[in-house]
PDB file of N, CA and C in Angstrom:
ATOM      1  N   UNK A   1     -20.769 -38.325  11.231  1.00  0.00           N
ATOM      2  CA  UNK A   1     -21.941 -38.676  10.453  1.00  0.00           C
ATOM      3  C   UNK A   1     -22.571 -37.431   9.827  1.00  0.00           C
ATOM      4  N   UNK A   2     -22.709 -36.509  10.473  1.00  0.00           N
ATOM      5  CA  UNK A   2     -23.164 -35.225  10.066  1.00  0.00           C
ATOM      6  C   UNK A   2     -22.580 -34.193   8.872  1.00  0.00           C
ATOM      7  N   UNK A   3     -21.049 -34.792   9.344  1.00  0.00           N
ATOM      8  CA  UNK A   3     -20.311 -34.119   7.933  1.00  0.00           C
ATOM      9  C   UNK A   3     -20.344 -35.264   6.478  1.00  0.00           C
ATOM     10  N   UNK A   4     -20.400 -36.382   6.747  1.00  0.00           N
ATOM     11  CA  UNK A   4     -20.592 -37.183   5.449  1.00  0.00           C
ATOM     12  C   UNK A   4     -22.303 -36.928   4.943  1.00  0.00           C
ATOM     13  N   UNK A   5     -22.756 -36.727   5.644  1.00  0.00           N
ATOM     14  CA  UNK A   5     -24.505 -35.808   5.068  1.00  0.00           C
ATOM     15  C   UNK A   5     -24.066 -34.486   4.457  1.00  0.00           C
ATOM     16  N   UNK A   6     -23.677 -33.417   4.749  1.00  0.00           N
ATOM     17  CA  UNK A   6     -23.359 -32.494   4.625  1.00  0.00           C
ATOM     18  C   UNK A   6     -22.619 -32.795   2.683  1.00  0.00           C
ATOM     19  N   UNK A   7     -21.525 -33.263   2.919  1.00  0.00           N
ATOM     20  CA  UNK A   7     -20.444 -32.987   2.193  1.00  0.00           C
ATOM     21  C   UNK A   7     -21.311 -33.958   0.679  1.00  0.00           C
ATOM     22  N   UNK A   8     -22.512 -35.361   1.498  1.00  0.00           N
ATOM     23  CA  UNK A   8     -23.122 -35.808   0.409  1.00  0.00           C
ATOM     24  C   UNK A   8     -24.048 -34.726  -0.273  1.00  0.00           C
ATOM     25  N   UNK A   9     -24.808 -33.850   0.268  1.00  0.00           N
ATOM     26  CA  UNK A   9     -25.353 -32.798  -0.284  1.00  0.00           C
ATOM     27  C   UNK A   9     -25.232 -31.932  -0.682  1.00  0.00           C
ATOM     28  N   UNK A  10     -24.042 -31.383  -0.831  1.00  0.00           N
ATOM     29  CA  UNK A  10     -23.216 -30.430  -1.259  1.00  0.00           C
ATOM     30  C   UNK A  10     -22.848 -30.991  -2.949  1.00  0.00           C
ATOM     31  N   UNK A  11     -22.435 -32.186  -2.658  1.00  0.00           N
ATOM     32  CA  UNK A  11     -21.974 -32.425  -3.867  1.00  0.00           C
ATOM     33  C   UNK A  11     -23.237 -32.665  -5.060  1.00  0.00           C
ATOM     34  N   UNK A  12     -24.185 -33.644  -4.388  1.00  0.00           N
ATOM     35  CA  UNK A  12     -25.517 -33.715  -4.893  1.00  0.00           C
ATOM     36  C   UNK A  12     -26.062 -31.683  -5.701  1.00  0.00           C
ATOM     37  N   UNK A  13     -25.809 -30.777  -4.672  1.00  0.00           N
ATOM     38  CA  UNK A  13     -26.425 -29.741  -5.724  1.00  0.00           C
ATOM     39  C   UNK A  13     -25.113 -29.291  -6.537  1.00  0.00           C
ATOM     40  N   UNK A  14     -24.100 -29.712  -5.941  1.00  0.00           N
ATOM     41  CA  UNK A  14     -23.207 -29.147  -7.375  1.00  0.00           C
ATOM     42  C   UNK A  14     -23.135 -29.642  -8.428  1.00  0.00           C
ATOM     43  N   UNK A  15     -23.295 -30.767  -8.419  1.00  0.00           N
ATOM     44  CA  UNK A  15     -23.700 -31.809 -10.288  1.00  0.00           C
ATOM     45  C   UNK A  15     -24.987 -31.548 -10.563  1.00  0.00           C
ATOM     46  N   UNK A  16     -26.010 -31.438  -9.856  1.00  0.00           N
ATOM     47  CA  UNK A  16     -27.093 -31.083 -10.029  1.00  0.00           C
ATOM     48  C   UNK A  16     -27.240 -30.110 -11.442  1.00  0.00           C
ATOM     49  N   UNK A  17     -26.193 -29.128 -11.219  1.00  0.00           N
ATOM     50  CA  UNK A  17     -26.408 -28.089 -12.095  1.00  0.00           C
ATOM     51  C   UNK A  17     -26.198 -28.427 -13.676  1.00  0.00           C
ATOM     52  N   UNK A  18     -25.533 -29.369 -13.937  1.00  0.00           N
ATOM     53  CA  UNK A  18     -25.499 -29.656 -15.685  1.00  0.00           C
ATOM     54  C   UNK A  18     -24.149 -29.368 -15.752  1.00  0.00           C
ATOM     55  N   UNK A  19     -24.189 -28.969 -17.159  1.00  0.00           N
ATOM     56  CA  UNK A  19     -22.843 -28.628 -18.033  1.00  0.00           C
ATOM     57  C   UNK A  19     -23.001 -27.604 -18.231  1.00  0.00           C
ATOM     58  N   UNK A  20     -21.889 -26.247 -18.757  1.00  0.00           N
ATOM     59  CA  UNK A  20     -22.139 -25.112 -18.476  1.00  0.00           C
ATOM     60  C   UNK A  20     -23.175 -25.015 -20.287  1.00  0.00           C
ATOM     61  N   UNK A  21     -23.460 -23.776 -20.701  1.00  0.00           N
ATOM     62  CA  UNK A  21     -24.351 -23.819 -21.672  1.00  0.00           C
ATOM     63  C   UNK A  21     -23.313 -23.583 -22.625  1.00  0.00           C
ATOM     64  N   UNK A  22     -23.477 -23.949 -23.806  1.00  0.00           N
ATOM     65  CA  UNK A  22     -22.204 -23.689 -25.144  1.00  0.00           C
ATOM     66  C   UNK A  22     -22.025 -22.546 -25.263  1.00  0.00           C
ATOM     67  N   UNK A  23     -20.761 -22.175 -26.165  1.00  0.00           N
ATOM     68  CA  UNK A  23     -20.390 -20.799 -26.375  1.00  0.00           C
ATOM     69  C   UNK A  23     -21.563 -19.809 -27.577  1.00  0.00           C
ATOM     70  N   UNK A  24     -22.239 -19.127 -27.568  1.00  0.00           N
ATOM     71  CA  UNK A  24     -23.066 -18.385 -28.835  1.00  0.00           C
ATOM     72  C   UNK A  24     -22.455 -18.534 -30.036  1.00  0.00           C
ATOM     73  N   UNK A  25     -22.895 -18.873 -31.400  1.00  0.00           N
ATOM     74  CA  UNK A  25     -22.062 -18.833 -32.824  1.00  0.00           C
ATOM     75  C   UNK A  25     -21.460 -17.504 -32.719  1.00  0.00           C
ATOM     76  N   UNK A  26     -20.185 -17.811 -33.837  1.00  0.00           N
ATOM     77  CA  UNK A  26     -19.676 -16.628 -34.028  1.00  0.00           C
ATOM     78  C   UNK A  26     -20.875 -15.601 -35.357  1.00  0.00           C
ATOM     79  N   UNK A  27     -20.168 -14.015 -35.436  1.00  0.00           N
ATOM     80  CA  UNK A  27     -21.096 -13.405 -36.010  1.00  0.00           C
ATOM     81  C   UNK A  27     -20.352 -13.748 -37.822  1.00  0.00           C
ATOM     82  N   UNK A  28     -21.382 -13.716 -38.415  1.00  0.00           N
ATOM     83  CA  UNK A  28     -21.749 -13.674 -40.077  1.00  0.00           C
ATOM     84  C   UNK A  28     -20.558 -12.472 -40.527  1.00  0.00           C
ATOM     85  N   UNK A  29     -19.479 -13.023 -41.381  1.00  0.00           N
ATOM     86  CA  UNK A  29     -18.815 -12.303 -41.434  1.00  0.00           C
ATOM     87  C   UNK A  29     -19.229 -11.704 -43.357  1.00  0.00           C
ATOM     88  N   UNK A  30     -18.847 -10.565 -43.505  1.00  0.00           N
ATOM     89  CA  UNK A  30     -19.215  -9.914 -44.789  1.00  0.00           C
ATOM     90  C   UNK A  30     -17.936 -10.933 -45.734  1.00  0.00           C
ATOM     91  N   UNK A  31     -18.728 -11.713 -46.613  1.00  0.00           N
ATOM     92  CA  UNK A  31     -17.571 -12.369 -47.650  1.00  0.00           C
ATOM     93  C   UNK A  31     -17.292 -11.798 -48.661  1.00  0.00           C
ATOM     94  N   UNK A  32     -16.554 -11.849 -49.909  1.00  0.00           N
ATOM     95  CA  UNK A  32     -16.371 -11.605 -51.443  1.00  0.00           C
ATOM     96  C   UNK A  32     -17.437 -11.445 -51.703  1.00  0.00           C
ATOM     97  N   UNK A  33     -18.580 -12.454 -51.522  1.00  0.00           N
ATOM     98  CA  UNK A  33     -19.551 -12.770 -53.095  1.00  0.00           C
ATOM     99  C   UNK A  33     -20.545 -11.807 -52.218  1.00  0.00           C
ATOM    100  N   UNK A  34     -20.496 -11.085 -51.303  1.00  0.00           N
ATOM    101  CA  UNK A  34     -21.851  -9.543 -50.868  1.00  0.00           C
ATOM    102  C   UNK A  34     -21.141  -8.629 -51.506  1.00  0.00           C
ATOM    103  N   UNK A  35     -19.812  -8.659 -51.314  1.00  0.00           N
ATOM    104  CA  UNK A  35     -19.268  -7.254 -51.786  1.00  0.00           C
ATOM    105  C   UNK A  35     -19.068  -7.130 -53.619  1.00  0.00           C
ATOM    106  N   UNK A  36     -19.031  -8.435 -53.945  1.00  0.00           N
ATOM    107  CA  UNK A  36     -18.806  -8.616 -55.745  1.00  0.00           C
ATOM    108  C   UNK A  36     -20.398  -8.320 -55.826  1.00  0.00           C
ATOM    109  N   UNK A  37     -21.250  -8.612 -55.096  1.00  0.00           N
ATOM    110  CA  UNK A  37     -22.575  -7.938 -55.347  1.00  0.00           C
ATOM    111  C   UNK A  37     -22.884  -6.275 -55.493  1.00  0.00           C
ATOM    112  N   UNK A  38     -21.979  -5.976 -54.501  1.00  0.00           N
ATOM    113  CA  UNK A  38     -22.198  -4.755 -54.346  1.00  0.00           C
ATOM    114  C   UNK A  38     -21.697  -3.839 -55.762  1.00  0.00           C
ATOM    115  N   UNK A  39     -20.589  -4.557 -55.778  1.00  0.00           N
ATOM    116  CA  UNK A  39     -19.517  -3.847 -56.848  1.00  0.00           C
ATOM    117  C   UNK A  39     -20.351  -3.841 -58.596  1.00  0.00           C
ATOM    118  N   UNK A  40     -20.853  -4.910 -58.550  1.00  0.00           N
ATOM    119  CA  UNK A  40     -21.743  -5.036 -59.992  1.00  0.00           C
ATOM    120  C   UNK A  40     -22.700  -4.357 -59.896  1.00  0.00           C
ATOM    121  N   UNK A  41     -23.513  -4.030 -58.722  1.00  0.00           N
ATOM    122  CA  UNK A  41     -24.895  -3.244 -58.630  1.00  0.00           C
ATOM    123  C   UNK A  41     -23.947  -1.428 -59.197  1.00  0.00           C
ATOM    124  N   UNK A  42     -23.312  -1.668 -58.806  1.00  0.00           N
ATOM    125  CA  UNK A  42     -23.101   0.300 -58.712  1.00  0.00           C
ATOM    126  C   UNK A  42     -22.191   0.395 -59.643  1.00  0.00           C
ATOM    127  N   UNK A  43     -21.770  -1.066 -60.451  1.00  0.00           N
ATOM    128  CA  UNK A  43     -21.439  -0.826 -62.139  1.00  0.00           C
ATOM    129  C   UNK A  43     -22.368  -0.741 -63.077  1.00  0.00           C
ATOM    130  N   UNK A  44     -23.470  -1.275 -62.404  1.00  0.00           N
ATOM    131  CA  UNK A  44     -24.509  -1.485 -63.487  1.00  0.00           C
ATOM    132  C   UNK A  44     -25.304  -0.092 -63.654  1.00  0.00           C
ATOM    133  N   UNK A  45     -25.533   0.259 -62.020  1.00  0.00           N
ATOM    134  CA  UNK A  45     -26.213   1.725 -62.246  1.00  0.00           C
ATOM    135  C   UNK A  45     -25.548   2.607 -62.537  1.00  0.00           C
ATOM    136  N   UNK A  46     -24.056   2.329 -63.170  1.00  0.00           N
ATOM    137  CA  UNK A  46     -23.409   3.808 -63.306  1.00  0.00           C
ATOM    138  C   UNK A  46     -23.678   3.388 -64.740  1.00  0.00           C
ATOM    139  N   UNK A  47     -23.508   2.399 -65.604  1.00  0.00           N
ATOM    140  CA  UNK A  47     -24.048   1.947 -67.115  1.00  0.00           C
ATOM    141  C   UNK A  47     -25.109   2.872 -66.996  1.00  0.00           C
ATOM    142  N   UNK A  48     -26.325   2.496 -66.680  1.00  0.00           N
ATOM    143  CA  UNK A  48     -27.036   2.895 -66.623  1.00  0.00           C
ATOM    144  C   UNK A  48     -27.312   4.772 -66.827  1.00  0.00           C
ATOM    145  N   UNK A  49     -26.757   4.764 -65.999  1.00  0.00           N
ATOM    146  CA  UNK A  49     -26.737   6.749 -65.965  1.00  0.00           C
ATOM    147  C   UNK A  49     -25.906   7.005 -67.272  1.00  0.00           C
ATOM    148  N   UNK A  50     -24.616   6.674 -67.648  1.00  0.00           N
ATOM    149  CA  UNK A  50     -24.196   7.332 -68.351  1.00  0.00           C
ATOM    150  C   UNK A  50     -24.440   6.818 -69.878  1.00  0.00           C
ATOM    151  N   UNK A  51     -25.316   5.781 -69.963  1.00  0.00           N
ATOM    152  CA  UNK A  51     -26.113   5.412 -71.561  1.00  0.00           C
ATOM    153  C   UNK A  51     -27.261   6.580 -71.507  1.00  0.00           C
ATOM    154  N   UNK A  52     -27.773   6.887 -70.618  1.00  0.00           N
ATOM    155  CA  UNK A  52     -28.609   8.339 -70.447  1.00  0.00           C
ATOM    156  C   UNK A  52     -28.343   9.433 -70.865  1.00  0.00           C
TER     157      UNK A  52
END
C-alpha cells in the first residue's frame, strides 16, 4: 500500500511539471535587400563626392 502511494506521487509531481518550454527563434539573418541597401548608399555617396 505504501509503495502504490509513493509511486502515485511521484508520478503526480512528474506531470505536474508541463511541457518542456519551446526552442528560442532563430537569429535575423542579414538578406540581399540590407546589403543592396548598403551597396546604393556608398554608390550614391561616392556620386556625390566625385560631382564635387
Amino acid at each position: 500500500m505504501l509503495v502504490l502511494v509513493l509511486v502515485f506521487i511521484g508520478m503526480n509531481t512528474t506531470f505536474a511539471q508541463g511541457p518542456p518550454p519551446p526552442p528560442p527563434p532563430p537569429g535575423l539573418p542579414i538578406d540581399g535587400g540590407i546589403i543592396g541597401l548598403l551597396l546604393l548608399a556608398i554608390g550614391y555617396a561616392s556620386k556625390k563626392i566625385y560631382s564635387k
